[in-house]
Protein backbone atom coordinates (compact mmCIF):
# COMPACT_ATOMS: atom_id res chain seq x y z
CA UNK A 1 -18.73 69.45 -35.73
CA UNK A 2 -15.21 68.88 -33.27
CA UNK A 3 -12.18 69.92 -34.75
CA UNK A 4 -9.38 67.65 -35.80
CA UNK A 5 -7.52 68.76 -32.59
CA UNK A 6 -10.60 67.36 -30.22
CA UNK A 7 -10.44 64.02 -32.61
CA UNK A 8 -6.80 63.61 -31.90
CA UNK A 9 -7.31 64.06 -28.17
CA UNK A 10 -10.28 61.81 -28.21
CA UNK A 11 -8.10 58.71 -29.64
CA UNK A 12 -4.91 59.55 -27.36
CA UNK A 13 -7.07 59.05 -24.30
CA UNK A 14 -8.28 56.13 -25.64
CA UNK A 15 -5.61 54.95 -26.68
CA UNK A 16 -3.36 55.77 -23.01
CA UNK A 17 -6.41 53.98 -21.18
CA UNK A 18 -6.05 51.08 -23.42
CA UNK A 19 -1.88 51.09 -22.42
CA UNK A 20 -2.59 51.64 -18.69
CA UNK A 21 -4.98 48.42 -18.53
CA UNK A 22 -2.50 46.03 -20.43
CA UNK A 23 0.14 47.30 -18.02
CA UNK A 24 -2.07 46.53 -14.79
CA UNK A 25 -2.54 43.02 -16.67
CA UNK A 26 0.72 41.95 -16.65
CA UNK A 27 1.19 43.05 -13.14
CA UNK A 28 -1.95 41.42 -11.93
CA UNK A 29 -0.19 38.19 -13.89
CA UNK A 30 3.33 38.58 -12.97
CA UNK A 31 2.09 38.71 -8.84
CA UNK A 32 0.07 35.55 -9.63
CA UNK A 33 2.85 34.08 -11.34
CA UNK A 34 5.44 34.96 -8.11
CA UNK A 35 2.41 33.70 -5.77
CA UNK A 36 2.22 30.58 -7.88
CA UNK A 37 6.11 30.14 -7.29
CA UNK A 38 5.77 30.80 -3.60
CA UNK A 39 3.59 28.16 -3.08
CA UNK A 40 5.55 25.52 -4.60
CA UNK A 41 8.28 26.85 -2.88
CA UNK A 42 6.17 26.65 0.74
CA UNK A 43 4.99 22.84 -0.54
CA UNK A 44 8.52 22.18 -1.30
CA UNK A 45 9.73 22.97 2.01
CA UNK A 46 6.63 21.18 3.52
CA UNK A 47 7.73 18.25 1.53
CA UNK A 48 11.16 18.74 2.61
CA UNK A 49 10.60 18.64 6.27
CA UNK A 50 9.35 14.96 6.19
CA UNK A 51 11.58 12.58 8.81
CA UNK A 52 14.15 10.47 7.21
CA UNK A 53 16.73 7.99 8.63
CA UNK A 54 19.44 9.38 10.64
CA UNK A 55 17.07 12.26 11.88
CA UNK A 56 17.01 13.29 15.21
CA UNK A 57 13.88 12.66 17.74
CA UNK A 58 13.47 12.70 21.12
CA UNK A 59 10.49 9.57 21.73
CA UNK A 60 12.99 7.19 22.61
CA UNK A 61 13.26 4.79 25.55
CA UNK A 62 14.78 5.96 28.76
CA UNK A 63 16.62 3.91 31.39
CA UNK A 64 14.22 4.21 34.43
CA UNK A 65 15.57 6.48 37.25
CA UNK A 66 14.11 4.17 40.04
CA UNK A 67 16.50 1.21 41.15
CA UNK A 68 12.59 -0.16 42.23
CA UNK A 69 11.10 -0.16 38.58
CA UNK A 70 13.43 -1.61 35.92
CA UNK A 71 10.89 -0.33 32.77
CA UNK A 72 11.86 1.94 30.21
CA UNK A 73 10.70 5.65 30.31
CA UNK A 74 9.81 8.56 27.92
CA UNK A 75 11.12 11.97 27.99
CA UNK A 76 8.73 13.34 30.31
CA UNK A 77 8.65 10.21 32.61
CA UNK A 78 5.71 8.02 31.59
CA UNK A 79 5.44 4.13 30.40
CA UNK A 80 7.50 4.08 27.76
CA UNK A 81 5.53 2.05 24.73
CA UNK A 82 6.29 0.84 21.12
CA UNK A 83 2.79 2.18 19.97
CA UNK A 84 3.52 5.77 21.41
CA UNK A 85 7.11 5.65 19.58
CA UNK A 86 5.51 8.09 16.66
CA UNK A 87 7.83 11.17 16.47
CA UNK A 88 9.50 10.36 13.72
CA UNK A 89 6.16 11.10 12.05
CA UNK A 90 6.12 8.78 9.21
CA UNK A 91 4.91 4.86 8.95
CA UNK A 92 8.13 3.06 8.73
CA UNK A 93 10.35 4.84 11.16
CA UNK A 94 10.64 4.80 14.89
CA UNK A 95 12.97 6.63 16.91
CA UNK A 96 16.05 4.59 18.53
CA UNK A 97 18.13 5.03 21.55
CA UNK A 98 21.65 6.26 19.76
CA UNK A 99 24.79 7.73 21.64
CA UNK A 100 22.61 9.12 24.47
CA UNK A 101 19.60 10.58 22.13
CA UNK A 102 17.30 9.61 19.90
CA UNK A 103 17.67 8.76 15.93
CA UNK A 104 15.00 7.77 13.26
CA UNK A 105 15.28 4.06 12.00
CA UNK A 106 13.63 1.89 9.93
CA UNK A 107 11.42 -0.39 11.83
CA UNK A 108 11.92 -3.64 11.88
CA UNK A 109 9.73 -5.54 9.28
CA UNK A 110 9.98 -2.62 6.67
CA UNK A 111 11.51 -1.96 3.47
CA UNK A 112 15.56 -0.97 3.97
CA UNK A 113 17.76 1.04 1.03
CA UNK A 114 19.81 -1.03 -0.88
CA UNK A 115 22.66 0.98 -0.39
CA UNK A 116 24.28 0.82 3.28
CA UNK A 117 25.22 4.35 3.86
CA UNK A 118 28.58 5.32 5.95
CA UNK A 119 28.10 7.37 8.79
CA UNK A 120 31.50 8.39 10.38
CA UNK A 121 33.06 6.09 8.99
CA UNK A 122 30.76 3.00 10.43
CA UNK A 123 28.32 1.25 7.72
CA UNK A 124 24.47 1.38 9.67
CA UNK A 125 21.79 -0.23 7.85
CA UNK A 126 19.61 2.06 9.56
CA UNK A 127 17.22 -0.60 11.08
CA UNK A 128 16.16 -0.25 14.27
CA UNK A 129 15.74 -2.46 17.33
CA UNK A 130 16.53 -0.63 20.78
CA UNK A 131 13.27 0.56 20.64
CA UNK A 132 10.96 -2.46 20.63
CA UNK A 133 13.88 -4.34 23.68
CA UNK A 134 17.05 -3.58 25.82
CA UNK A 135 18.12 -6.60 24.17
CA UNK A 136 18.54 -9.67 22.72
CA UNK A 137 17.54 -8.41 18.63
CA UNK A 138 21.06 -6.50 18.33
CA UNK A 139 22.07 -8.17 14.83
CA UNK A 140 19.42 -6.69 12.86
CA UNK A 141 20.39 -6.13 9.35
CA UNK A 142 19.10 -4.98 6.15
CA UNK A 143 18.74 -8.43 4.05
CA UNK A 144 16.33 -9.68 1.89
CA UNK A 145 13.65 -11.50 3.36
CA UNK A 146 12.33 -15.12 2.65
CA UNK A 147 9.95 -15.02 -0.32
CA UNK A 148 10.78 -11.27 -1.34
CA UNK A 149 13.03 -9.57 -3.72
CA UNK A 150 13.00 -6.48 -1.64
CA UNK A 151 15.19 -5.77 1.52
CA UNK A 152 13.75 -5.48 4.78
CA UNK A 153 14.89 -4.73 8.69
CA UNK A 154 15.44 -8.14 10.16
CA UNK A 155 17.17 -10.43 12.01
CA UNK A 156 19.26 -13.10 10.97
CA UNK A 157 19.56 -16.71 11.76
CA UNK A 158 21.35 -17.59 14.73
CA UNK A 159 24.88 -18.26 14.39
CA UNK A 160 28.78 -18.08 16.77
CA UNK A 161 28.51 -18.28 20.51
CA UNK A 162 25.52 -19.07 22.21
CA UNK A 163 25.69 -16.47 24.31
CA UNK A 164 26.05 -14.21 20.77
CA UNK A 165 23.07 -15.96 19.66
CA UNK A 166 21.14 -14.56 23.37
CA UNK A 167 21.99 -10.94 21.94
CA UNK A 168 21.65 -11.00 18.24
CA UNK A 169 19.05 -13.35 17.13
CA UNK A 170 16.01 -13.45 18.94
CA UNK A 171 12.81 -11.90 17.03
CA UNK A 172 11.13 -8.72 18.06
CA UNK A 173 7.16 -9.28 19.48
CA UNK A 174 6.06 -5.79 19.42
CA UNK A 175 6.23 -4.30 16.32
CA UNK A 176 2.33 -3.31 15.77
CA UNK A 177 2.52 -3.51 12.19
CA UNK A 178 3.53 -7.72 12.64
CA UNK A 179 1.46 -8.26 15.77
CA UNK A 180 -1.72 -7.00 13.92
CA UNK A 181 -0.84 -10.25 11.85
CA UNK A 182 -1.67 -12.53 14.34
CA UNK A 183 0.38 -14.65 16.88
CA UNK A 184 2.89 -15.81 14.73
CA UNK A 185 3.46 -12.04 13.41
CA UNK A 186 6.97 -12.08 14.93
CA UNK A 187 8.03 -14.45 13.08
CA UNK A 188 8.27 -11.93 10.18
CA UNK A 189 10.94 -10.15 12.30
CA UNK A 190 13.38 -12.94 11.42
CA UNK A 191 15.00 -12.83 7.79
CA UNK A 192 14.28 -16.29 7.48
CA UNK A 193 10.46 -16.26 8.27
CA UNK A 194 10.92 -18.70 10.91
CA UNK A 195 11.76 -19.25 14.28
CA UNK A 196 12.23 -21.44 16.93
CA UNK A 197 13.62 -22.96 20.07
CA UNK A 198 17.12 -25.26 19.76
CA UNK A 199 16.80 -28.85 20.96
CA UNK A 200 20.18 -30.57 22.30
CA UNK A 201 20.47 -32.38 19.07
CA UNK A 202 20.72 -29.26 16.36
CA UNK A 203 22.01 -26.51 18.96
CA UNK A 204 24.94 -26.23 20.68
CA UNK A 205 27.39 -29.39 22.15
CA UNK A 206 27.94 -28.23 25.21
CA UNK A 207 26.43 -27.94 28.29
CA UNK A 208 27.11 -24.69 29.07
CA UNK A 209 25.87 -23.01 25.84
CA UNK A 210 22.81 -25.25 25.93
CA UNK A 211 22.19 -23.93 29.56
CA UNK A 212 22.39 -20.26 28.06
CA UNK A 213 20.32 -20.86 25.37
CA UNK A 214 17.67 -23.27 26.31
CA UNK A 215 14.39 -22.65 26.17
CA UNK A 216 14.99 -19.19 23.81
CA UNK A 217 13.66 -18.56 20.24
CA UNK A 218 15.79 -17.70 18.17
CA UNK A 219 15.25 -16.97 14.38
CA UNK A 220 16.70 -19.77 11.96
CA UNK A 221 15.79 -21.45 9.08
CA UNK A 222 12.47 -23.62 9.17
């Protein structure tokens, strides 16, 4: 029969194996727990890196260097397009010519914050609208929108100068989102919903303000 000493031994072996297994448990856990952590901290960061307004990007339209070809250009020297504009990675942005680079904006059509941040010192709705023209959409704001409770880039109805009117108020015709609506798509670019051309009798008295304006749509109220 084994002595009382060999029965001790027998149960402090056991009994050391059994300790040595629940330690390598809790390790085994506490890595999983720390690899658990890591991951949300990699999906966080993922998450994190998403474009927002004010972000820089370099997709926006470039003066042409030819004096022969007056079209816009992209970084590397090709066509510059509204539909290749995607570097700001995410559906309702699109990178705008700012201060001689490039800056994430809302595009036009899409939903705007409420709140009009202040960026050295200036108020900027954020909306963009150098990127669809050199001109002519400059007054685009942040309002809301004819037969919506949200706010939305847009332009406003005409209003001052006519020649004001030439560089504020005229809606934007390529915005893909609005031009896969159909041919009156653009329309959608004006706060209002609507827009149109002036006639003599509801634009502007004189002569030379009807001569600057005449024959331009501008965005007004229907």
């Amino acid at each position: 029969m084994p002595t009382r000493s060999a029965v001790l031994c027998c149960l402090f072996a056991v009994t050391w194996a059994s300790r040595n297994t629940h330690m390598e448990m809790l390790v085994a856990g506490d890595t999983a727990t720390v690899g658990s952590s890591n991951l949300a901290e990699t999906l966080a960061n993922r998450t994190s890196t998403k474009f927002k307004p004010g972000d820089a990007c370099d997709c926006y339209p470039r003066p042409s260097a030819s004096e022969e070809d007056d079209g816009r250009k992209t970084k590397d020297g090709e066509e510059y397009t509204v539909e290749g504009n995607t570097c700001c990675q995410e559906p309702n942005l699109i990178c705008e010519p700012y201060m001689n680079k490039g800056e994430c904006r809302v595009r036009i059509g899409m939903e705007c914050p409420n709140a009009i941040p202040i960026v050295n010192g200036l108020r900027t709705t954020y909306c963009a609208y150098g990127a669809y023209d050199e001109g002519g959409s400059s007054g685009v704001t942040c309002a809301k929108v004819e037969g919506s409770k949200t706010r939305k880039c847009c332009i406003p109805n005409y209003s001052g100068m006519a020649h004001q009117a030439l560089a504020n108020n005229q809606p934007i015709y390529n915005e893909p989102t609005l031009m896969a609506k159909g041919n009156q798509g653009y329309m959608e670019s004006c706060c209002s919903g609507w827009a149109s051309t002036l006639s003599e009798a509801d634009g502007y008295m004189f002569e030379s303000d009807q001569k600057i304006i005449r024959g331009v749509t501008l965005c007004m109220s229907q």
